[in-house]
Each structure stands twice: as structure tokens, then as C-alpha cells.
PDB file of N, CA and C in Angstrom:
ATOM      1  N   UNK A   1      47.131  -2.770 -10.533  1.00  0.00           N
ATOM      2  CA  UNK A   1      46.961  -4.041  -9.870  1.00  0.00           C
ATOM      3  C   UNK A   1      45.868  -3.957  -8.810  1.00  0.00           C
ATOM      4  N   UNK A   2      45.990  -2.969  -7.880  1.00  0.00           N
ATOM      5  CA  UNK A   2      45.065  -2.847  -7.113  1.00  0.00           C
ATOM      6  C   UNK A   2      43.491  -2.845  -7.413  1.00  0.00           C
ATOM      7  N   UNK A   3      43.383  -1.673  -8.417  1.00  0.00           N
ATOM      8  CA  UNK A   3      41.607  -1.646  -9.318  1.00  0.00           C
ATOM      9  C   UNK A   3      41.898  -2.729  -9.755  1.00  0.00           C
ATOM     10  N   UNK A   4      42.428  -3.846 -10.580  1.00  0.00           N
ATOM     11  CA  UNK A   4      42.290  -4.873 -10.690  1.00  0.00           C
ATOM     12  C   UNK A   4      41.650  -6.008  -9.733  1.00  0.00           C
ATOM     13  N   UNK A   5      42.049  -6.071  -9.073  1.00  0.00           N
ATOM     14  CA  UNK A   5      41.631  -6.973  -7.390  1.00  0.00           C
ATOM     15  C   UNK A   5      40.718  -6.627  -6.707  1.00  0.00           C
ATOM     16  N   UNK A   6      40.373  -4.981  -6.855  1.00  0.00           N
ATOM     17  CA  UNK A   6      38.991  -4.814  -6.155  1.00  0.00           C
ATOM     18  C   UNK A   6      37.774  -4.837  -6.925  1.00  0.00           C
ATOM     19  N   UNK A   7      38.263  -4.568  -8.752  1.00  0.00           N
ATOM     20  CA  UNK A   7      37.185  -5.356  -9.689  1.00  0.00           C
ATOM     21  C   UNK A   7      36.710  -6.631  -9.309  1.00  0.00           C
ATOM     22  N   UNK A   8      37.777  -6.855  -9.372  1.00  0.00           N
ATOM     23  CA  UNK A   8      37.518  -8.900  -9.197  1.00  0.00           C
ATOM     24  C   UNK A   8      36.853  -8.970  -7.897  1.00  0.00           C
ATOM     25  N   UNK A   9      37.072  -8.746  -6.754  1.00  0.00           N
ATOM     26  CA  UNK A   9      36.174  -8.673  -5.471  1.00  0.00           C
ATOM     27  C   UNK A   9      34.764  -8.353  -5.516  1.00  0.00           C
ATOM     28  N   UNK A  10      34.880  -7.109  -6.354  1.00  0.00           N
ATOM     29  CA  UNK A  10      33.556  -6.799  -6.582  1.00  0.00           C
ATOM     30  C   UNK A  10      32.842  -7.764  -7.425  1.00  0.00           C
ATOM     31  N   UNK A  11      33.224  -8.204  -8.200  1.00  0.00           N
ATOM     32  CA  UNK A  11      31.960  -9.063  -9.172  1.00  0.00           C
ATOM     33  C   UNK A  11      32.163 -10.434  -9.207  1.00  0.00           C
ATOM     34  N   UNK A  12      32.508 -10.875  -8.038  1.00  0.00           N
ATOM     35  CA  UNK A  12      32.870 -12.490  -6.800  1.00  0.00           C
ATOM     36  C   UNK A  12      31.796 -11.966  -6.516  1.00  0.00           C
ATOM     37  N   UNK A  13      31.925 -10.916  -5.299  1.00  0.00           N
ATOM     38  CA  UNK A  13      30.676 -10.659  -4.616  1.00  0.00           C
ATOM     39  C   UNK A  13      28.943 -10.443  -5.382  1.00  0.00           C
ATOM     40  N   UNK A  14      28.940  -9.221  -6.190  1.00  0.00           N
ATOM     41  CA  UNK A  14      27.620  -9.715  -6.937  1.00  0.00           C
ATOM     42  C   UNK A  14      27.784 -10.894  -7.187  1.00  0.00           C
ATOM     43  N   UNK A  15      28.013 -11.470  -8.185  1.00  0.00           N
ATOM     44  CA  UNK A  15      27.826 -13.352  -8.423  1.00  0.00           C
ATOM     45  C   UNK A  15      27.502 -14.002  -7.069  1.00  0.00           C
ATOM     46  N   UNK A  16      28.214 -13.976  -6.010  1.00  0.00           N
ATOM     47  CA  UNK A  16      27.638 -14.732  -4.817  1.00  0.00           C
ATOM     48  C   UNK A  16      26.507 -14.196  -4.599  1.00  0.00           C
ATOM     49  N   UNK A  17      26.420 -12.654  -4.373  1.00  0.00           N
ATOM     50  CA  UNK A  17      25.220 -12.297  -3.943  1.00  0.00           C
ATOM     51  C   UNK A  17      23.714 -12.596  -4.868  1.00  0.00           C
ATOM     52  N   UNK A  18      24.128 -12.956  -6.146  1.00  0.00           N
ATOM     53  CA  UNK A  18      23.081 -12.806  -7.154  1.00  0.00           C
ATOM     54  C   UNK A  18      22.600 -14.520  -7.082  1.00  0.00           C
ATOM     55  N   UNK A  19      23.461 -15.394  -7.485  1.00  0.00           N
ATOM     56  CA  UNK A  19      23.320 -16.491  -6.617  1.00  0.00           C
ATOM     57  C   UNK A  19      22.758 -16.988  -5.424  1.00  0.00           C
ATOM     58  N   UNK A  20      23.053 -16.214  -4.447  1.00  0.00           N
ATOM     59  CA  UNK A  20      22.019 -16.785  -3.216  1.00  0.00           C
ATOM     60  C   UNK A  20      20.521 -16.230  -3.375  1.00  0.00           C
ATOM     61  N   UNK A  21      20.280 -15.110  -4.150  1.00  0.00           N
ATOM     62  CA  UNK A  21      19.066 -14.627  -4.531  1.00  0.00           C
ATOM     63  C   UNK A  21      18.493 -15.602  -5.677  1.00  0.00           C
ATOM     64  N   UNK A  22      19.075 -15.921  -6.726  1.00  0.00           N
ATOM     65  CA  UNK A  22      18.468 -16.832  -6.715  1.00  0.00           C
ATOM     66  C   UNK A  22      18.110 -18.512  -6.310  1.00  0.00           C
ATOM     67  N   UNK A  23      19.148 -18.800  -5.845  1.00  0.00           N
ATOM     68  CA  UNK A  23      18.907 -20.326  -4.434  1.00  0.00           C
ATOM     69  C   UNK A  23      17.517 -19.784  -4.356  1.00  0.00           C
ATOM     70  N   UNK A  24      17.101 -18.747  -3.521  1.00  0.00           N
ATOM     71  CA  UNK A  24      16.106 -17.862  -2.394  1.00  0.00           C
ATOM     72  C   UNK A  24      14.712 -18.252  -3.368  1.00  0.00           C
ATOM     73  N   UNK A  25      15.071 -18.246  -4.486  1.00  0.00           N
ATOM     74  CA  UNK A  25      13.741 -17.738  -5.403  1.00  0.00           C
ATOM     75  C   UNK A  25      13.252 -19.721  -5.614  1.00  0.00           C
ATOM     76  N   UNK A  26      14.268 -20.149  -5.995  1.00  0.00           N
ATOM     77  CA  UNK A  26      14.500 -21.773  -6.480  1.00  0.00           C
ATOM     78  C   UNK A  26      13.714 -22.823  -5.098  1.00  0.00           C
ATOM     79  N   UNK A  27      13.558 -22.157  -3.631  1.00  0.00           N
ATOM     80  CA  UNK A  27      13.032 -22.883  -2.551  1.00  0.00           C
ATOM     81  C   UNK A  27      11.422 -22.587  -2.797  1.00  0.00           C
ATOM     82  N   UNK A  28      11.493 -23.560  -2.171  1.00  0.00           N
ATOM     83  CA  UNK A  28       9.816 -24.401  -2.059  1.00  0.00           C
ATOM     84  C   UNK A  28       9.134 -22.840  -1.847  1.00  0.00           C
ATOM     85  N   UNK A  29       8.031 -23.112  -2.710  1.00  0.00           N
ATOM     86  CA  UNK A  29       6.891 -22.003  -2.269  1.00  0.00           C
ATOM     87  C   UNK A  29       6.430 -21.986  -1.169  1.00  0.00           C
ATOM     88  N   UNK A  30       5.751 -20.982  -0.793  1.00  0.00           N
ATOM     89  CA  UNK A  30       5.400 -20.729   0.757  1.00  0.00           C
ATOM     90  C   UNK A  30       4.191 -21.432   0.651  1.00  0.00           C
ATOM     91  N   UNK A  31       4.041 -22.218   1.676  1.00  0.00           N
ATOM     92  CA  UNK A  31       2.432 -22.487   2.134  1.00  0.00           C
ATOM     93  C   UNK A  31       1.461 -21.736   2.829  1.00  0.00           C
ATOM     94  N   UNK A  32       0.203 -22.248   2.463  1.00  0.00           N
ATOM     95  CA  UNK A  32      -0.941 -21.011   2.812  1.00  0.00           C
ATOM     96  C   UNK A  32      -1.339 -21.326   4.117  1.00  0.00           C
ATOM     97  N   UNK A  33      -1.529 -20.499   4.890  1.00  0.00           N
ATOM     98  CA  UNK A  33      -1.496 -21.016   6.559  1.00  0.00           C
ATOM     99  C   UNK A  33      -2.850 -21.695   6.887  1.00  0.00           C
ATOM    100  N   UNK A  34      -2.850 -22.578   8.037  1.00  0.00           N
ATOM    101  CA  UNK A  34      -4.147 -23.334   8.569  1.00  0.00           C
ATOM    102  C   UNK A  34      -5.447 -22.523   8.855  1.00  0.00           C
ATOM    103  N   UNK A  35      -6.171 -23.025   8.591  1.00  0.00           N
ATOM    104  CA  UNK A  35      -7.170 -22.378   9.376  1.00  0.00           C
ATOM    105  C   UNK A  35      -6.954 -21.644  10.856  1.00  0.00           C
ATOM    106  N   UNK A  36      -6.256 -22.748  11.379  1.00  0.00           N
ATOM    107  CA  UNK A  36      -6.018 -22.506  13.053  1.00  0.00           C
ATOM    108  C   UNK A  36      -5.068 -20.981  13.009  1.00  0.00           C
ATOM    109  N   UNK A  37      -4.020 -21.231  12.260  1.00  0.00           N
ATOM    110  CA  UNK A  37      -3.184 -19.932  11.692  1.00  0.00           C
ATOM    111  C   UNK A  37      -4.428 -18.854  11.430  1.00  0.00           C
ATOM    112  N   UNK A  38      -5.018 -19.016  10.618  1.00  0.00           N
ATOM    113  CA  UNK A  38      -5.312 -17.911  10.347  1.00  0.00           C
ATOM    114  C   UNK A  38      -6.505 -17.163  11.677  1.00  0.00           C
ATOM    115  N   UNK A  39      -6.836 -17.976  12.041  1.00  0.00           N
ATOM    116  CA  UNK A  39      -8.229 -17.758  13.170  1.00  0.00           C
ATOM    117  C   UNK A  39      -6.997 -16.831  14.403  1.00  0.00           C
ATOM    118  N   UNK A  40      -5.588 -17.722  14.585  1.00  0.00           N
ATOM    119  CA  UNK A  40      -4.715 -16.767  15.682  1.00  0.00           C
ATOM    120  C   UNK A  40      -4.747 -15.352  14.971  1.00  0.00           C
ATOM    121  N   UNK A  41      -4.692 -15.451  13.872  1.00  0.00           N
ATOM    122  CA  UNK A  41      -3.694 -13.677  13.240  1.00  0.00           C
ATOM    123  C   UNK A  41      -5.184 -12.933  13.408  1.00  0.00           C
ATOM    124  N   UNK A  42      -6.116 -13.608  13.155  1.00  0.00           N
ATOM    125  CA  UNK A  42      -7.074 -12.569  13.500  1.00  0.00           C
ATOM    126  C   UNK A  42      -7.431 -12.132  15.213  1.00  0.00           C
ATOM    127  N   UNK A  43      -6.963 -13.352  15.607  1.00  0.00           N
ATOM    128  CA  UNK A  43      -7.324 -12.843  17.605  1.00  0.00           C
ATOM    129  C   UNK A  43      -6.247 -12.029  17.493  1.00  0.00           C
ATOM    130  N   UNK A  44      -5.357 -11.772  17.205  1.00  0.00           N
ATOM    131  CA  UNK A  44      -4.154 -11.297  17.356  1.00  0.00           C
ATOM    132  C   UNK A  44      -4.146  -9.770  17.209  1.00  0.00           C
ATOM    133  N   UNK A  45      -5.060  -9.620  15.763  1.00  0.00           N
ATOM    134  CA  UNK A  45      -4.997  -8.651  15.211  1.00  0.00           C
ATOM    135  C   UNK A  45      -6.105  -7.632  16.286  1.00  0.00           C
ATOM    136  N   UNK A  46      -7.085  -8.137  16.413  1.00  0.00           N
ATOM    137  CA  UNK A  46      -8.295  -7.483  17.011  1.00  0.00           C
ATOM    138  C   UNK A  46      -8.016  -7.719  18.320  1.00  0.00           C
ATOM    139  N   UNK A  47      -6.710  -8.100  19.044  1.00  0.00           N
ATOM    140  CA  UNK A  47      -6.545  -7.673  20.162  1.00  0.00           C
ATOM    141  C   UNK A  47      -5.687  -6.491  20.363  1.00  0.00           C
ATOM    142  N   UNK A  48      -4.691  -6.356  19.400  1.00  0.00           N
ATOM    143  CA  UNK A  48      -3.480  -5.366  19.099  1.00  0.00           C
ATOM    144  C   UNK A  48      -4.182  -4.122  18.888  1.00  0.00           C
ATOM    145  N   UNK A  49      -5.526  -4.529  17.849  1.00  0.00           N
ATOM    146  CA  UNK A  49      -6.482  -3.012  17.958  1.00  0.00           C
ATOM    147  C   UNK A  49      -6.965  -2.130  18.896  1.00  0.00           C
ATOM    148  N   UNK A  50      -7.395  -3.262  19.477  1.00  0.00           N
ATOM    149  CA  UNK A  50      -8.119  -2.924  20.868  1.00  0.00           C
ATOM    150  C   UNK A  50      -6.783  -2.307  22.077  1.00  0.00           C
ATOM    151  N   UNK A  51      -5.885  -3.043  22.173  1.00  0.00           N
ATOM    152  CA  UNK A  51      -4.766  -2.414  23.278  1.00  0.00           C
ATOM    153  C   UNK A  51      -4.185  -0.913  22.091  1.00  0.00           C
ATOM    154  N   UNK A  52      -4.760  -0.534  21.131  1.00  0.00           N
ATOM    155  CA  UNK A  52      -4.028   0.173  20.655  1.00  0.00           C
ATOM    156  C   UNK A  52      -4.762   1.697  21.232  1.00  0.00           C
ATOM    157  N   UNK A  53      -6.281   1.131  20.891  1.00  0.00           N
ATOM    158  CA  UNK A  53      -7.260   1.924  20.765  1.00  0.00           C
ATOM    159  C   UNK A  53      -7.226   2.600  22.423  1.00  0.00           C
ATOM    160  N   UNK A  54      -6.596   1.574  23.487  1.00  0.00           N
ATOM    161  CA  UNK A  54      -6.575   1.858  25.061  1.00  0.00           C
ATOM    162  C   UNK A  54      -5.190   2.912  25.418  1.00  0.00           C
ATOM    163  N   UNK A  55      -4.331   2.952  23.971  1.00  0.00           N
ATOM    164  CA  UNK A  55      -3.075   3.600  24.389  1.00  0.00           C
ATOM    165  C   UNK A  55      -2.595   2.648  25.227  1.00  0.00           C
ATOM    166  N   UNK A  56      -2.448   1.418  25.308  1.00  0.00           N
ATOM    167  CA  UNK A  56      -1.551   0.232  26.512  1.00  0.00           C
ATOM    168  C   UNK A  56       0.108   0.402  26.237  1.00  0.00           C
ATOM    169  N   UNK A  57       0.822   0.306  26.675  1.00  0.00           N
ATOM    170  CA  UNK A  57       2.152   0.113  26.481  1.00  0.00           C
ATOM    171  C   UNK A  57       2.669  -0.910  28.077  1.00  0.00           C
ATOM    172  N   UNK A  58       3.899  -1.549  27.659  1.00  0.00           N
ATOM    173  CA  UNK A  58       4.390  -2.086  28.590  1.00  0.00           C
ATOM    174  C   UNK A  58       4.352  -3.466  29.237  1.00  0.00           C
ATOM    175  N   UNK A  59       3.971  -3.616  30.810  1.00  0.00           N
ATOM    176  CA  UNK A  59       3.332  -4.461  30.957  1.00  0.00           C
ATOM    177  C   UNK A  59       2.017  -4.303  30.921  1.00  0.00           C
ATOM    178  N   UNK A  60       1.000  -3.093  31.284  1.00  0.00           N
ATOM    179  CA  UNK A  60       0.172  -3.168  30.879  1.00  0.00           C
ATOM    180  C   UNK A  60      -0.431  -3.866  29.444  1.00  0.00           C
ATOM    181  N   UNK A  61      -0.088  -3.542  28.533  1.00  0.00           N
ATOM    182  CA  UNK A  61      -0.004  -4.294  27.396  1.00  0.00           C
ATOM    183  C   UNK A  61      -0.325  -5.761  26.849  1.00  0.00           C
ATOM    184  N   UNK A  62       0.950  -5.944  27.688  1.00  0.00           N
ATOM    185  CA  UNK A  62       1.370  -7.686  28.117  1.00  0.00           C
ATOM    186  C   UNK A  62       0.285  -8.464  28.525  1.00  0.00           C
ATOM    187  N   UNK A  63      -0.301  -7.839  29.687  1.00  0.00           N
ATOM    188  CA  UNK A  63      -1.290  -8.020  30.592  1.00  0.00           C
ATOM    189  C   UNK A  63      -2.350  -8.604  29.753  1.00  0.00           C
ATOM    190  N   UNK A  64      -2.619  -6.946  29.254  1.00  0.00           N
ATOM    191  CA  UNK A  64      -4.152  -7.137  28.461  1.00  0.00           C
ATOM    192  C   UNK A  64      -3.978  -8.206  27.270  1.00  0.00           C
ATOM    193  N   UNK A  65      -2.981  -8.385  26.655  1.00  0.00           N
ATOM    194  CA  UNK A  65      -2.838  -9.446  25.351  1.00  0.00           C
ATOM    195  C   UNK A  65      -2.881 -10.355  25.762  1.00  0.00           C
ATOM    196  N   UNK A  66      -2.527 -10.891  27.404  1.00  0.00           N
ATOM    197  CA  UNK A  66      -2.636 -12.217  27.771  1.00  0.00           C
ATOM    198  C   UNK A  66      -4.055 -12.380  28.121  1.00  0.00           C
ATOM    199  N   UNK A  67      -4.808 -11.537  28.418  1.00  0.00           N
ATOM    200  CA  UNK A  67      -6.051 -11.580  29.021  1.00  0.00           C
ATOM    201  C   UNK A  67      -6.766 -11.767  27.653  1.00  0.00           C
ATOM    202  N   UNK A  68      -6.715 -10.881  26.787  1.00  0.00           N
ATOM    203  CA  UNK A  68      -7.722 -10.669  25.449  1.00  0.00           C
ATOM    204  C   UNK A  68      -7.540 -12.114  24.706  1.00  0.00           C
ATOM    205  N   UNK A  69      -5.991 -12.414  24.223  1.00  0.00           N
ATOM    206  CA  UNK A  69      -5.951 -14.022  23.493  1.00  0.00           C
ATOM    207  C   UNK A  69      -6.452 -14.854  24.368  1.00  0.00           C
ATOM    208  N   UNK A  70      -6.371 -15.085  25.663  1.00  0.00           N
ATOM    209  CA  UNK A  70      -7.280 -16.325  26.365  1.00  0.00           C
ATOM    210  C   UNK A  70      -8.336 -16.212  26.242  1.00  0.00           C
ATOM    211  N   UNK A  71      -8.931 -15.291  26.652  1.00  0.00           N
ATOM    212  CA  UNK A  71     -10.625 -14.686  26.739  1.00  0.00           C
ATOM    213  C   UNK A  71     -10.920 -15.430  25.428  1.00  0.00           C
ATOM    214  N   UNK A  72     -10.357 -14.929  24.092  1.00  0.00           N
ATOM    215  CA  UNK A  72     -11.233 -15.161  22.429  1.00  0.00           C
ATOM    216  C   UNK A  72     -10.690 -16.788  22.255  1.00  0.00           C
ATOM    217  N   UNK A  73      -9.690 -17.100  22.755  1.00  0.00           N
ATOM    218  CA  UNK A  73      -9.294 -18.581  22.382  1.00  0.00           C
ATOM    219  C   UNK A  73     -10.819 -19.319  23.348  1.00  0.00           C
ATOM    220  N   UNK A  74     -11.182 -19.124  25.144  1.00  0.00           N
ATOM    221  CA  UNK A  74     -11.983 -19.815  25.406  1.00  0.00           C
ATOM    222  C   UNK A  74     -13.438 -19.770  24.878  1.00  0.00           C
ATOM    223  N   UNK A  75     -13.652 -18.083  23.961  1.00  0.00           N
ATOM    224  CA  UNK A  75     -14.805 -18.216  23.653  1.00  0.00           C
ATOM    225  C   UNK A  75     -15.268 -18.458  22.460  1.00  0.00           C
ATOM    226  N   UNK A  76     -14.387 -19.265  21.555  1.00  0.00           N
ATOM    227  CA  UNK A  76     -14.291 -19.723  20.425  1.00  0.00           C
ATOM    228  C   UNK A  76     -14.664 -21.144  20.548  1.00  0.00           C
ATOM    229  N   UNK A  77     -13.743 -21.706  21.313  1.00  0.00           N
ATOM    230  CA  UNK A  77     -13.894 -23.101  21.298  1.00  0.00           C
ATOM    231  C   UNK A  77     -15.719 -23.744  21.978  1.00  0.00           C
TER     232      UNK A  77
END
């Protein structure tokens, strides 16, 4: 009785689980990001380089990422 009931538990669970995987697959495709999106991931990226390249951690870090994304956001526009 028991392996009985924990069969059955078990393959409730795959089925739910296989089920919400596919729900997961069945939702809207992803959209391709904005320009504006993509112009951030690159300040983003080439600032993360740069604090990487400095060894920054911390607030230092913080600091410089707030300084570096303003700096490239004002000298973009």
C-alpha cells in the first residue's frame, strides 16, 4: 500500500511538474529589447569592465558605477 501511494505521488508530481514546463514553453515569446535597452547593457557592460579591470569592490564600486553610468548616459545624449 505504501509503494503504492508514493508511486502515485510520484507521477502527480512529474505530470504537474511536466505541465508547468510546458504552460512555460506555450507563453508569449520573448521580445527583442529597445534600442534604449540595448545602448544600457552596453554602458553597463563597459562600466563593469572597467570597475573590474580597477579591482573595485564595495562601495567603492557603487561609487564608480554611479559615476561611470551618468558620465556615458550625459555623453551620449
Amino acid at each position: 500500500m505504501k509503494k503504492s501511494l508514493l508511486t502515485l505521488c510520484a507521477a502527480l508530481s512529474l505530470a504537474f511538474s511536466t505541465g508547468l514546463a510546458q504552460a512555460a514553453d506555450n507563453a508569449a515569446p520573448k521580445k527583442e529589447p529597445t534600442p534604449a535597452q540595448k545602448a544600457q547593457r552596453e554602458k553597463m557592460k563597459t562600466c563593469n569592465q572597467e570597475a573590474k579591470a580597477q579591482s573595485l569592490k564595495g562601495d567603492a564600486r557603487k561609487t564608480f558605477m554611479k559615476q561611470c553610468l551618468s558620465t556615458n548616459a550625459q555623453t551620449k545624449e
